[in-house]
Protein backbone atom coordinates (compact mmCIF):
# COMPACT_ATOMS: atom_id res chain seq x y z
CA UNK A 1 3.42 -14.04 59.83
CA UNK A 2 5.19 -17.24 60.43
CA UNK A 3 8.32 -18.24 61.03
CA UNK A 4 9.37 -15.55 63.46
CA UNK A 5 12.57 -16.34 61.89
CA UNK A 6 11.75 -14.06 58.68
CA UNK A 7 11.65 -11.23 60.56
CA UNK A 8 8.09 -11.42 61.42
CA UNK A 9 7.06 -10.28 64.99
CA UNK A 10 2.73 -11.25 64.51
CA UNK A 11 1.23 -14.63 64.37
CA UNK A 12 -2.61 -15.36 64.09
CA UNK A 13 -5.09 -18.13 64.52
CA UNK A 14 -8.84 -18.20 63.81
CA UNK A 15 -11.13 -19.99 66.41
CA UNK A 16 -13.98 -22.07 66.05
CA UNK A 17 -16.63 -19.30 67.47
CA UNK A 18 -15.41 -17.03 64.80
CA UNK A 19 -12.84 -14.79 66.43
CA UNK A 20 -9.67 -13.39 64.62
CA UNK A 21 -6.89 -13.25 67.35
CA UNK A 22 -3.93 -11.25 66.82
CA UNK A 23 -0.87 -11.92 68.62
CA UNK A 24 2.93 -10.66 69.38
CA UNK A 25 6.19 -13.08 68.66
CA UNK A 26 9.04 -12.12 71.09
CA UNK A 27 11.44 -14.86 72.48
CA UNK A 28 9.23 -17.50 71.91
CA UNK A 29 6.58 -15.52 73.65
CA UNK A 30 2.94 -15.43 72.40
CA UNK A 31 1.45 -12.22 74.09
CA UNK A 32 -2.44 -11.32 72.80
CA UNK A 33 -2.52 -7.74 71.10
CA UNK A 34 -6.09 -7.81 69.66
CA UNK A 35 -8.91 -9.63 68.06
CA UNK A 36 -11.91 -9.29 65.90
CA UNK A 37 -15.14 -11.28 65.34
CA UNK A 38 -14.09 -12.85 61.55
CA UNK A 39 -17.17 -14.79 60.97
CA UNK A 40 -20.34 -15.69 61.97
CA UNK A 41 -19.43 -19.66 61.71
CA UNK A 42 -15.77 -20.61 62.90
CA UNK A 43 -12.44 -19.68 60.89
CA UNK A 44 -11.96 -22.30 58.73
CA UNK A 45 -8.37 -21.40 57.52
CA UNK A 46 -6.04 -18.44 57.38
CA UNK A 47 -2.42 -17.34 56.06
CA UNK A 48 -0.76 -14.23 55.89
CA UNK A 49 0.23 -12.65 52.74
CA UNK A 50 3.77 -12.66 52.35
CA UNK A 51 3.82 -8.44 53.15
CA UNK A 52 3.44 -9.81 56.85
CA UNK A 53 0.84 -7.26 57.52
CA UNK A 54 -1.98 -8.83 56.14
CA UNK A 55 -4.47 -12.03 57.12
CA UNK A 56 -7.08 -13.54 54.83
CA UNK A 57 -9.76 -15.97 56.58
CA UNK A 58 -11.97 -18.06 55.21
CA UNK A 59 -15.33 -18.90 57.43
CA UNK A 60 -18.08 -21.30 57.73
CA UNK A 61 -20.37 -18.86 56.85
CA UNK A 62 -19.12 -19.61 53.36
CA UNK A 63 -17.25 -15.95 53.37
CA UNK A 64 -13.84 -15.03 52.66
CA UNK A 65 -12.02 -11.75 54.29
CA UNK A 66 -8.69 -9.69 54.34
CA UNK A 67 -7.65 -8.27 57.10
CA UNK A 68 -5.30 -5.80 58.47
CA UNK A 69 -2.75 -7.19 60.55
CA UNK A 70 -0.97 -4.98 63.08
CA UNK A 71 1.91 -5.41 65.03
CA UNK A 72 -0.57 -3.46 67.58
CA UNK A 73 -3.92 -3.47 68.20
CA UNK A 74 -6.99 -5.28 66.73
CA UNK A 75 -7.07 -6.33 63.06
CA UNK A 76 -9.76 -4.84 60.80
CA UNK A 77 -11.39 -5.77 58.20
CA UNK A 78 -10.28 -4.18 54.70
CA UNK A 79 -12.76 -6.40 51.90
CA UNK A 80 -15.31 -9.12 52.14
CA UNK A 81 -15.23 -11.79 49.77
CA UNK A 82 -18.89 -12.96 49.63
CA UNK A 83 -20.08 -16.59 48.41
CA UNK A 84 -19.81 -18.77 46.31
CA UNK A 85 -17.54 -20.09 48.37
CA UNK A 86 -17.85 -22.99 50.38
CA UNK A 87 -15.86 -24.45 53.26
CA UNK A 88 -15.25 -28.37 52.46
CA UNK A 89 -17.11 -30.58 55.03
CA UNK A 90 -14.87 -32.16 57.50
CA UNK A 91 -12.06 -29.24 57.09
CA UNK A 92 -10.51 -27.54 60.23
């Protein structure tokens, strides 16, 4: 989660070919600790819930997904949100 500040050691960021990456905060240090294949269209958006350990994306395939976030390892996927929802043209 982000700001490292909170006591958070994990930051994420969703990619345009669909990946989840996973990744370790330590003295201003990004080092990769896993990634999963989120969508089938790119990540549209993401946020952590405020437990830290948890990422929800939201994909161009018009699909919507929580995720376990580990300090370690890959994150997997704990529910699928499945249309109707749609991914405004023009967003990220």
């Amino acid at each position: 989660c982000w700001p490292p500040a909170s006591g958070c050691s994990t930051a994420a960021v969703g990619c345009a070919n669909g990946k989840l990456l996973l990744f370790a905060v330590k003295d201003d240090a990004l080092t990769p600790t896993g990634e999963a294949t989120a969508h089938t269209a790119g990540v549209a958006a993401l946020a952590f819930h405020p437990s830290g350990d948890k990422v929800v994306t939201c994909g161009g395939d018009g699909k919507a997904k929580l995720w376990n976030a580990p300090e370690s390892g890959a994150p997997t996927l704990a529910q699928t949100y499945d249309p109707p929802f749609k991914v405004a043209p023009g967003s990220p």
